[in-house]
Protein backbone atom coordinates (compact mmCIF):
# COMPACT_ATOMS: atom_id res chain seq x y z
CA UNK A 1 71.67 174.46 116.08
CA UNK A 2 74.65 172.95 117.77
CA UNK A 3 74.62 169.45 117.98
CA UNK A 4 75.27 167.56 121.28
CA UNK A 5 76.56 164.14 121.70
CA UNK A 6 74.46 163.38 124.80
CA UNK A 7 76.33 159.82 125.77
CA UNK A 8 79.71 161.83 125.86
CA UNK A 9 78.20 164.32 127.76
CA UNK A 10 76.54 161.89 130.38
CA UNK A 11 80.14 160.00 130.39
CA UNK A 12 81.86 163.46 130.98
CA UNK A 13 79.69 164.53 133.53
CA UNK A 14 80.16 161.18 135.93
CA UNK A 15 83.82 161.30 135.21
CA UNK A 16 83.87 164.96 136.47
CA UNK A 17 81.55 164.03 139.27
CA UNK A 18 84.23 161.70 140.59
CA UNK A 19 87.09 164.26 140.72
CA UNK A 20 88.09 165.85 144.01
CA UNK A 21 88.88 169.34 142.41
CA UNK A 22 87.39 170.47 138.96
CA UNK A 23 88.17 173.44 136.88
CA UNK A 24 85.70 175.88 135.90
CA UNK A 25 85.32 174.34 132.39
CA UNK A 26 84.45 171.18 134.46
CA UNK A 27 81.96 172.45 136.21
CA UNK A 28 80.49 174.67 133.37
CA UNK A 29 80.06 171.15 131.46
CA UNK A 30 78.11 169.97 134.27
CA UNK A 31 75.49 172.61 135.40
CA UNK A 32 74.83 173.15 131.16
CA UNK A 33 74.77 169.27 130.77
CA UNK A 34 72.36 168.60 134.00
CA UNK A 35 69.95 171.36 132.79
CA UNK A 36 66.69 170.41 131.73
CA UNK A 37 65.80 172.76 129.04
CA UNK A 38 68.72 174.56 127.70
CA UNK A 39 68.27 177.49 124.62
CA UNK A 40 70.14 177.74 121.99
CA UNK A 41 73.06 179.52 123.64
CA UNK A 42 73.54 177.00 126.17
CA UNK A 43 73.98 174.56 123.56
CA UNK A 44 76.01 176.80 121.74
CA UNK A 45 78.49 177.14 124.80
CA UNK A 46 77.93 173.31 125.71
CA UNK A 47 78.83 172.18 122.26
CA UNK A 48 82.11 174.43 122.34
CA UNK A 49 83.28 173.09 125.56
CA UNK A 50 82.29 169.09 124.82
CA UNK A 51 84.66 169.65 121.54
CA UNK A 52 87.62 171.14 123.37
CA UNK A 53 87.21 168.34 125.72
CA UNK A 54 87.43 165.40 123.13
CA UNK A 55 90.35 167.35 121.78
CA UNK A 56 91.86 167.23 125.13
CA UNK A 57 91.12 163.72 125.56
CA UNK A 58 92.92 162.78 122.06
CA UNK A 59 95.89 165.27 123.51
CA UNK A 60 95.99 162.96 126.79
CA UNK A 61 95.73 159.87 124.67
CA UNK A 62 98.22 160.55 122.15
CA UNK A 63 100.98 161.44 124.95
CA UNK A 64 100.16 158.72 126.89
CA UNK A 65 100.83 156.42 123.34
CA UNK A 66 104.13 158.40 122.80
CA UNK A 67 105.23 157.93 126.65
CA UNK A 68 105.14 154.03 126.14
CA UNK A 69 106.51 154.38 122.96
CA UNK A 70 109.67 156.20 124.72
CA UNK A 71 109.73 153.78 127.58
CA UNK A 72 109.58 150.92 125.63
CA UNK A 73 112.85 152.41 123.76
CA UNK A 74 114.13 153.20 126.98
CA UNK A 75 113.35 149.49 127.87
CA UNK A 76 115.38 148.38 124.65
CA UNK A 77 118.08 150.36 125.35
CA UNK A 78 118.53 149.38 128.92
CA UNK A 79 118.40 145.82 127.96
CA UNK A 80 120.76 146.09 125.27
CA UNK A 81 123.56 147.48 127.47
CA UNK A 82 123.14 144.73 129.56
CA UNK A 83 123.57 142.25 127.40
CA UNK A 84 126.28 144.06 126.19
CA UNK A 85 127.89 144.19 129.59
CA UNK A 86 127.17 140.36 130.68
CA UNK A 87 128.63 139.31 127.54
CA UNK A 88 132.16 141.52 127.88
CA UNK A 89 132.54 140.03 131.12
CA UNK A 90 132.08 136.99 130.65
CA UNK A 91 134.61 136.99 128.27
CA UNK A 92 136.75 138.65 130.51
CA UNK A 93 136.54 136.05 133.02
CA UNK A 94 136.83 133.47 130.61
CA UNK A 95 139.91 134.39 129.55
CA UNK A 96 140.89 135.35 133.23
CA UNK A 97 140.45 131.16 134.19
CA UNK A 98 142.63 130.24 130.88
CA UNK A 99 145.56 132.72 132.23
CA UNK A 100 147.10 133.01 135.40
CA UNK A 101 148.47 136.83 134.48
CA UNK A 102 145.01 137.64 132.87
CA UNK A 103 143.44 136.43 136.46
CA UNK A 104 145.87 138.27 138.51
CA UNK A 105 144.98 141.40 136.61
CA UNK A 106 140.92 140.75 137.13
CA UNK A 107 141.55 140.63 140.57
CA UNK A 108 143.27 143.78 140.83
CA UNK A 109 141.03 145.42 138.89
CA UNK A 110 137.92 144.17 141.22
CA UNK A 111 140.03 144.98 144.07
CA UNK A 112 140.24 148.75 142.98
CA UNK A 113 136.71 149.26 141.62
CA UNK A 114 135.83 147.84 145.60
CA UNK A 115 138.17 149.90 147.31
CA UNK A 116 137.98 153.21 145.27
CA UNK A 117 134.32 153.55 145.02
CA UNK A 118 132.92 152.01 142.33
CA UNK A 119 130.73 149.76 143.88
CA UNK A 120 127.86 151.00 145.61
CA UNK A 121 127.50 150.39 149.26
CA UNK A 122 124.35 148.63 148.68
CA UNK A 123 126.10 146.23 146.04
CA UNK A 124 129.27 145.41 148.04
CA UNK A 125 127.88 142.02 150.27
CA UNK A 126 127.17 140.65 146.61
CA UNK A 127 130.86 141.12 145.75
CA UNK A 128 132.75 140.61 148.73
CA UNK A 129 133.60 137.11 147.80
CA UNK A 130 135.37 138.31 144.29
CA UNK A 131 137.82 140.59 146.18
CA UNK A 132 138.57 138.24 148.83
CA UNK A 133 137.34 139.98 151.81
């Protein structure tokens, strides 16, 4: 006789209770779970659908774990370019205070990247001041 793990079920059932649209496996799981005196083959049939259900809870669990795990790369990687970039320019403009050619150069380069597009319309009050309009 198939055995039935009656607190899943219960949990399964109010879980499926509280969706707005259920599949027929759903619903199947409830109207076998909520009966009162099911025979062998209903438990049968129960016990075969509550097992492809945990299954398909570990499946939603263990992409849900690997989706963080990618963000949180993602994350690292993001953060990582930044750095990157803050520290270049800095630099950059370090040396462009210590120079007057260096500085001239900066500027023209700011200028261009304002003019031509490389600043997004969005971004261009921040940078106004830099390019001297």
């Amino acid at each position: 006789m198939a055995t039935i793990d009656t607190n899943y079920l219960d949990d399964l059932i109010k879980r499926f209770r509280g969706y707005k649209s259920i599949t027929d496996t759903q619903s199947l799981i409830i109207v076998l779970g909520e009966q009162a005196n099911r025979d062998k083959e209903d438990n049968r049939k129960l016990a075969v659908l509550l097992k492809a259900e945990k299954k398909a809870d570990e499946l939603a669990k263990a992409r849900a774990t690997a989706r963080r795990l990618m963000d949180a790369e993602k994350s690292k990687t993001r953060k990582i370019e930044t750095r990157r970039k803050i520290i270049w320019m800095s630099a950059i403009e370090t040396m462009a205070n210590e120079d007057a050619e260096n500085e001239r150069m900066l500027q023209q380069l700011r200028v261009k990247a304002f003019n031509e597009g490389y600043v997004s319309d969005r971004d261009k009050d921040a940078v106004k001041a830099d390019v001297g309009l």
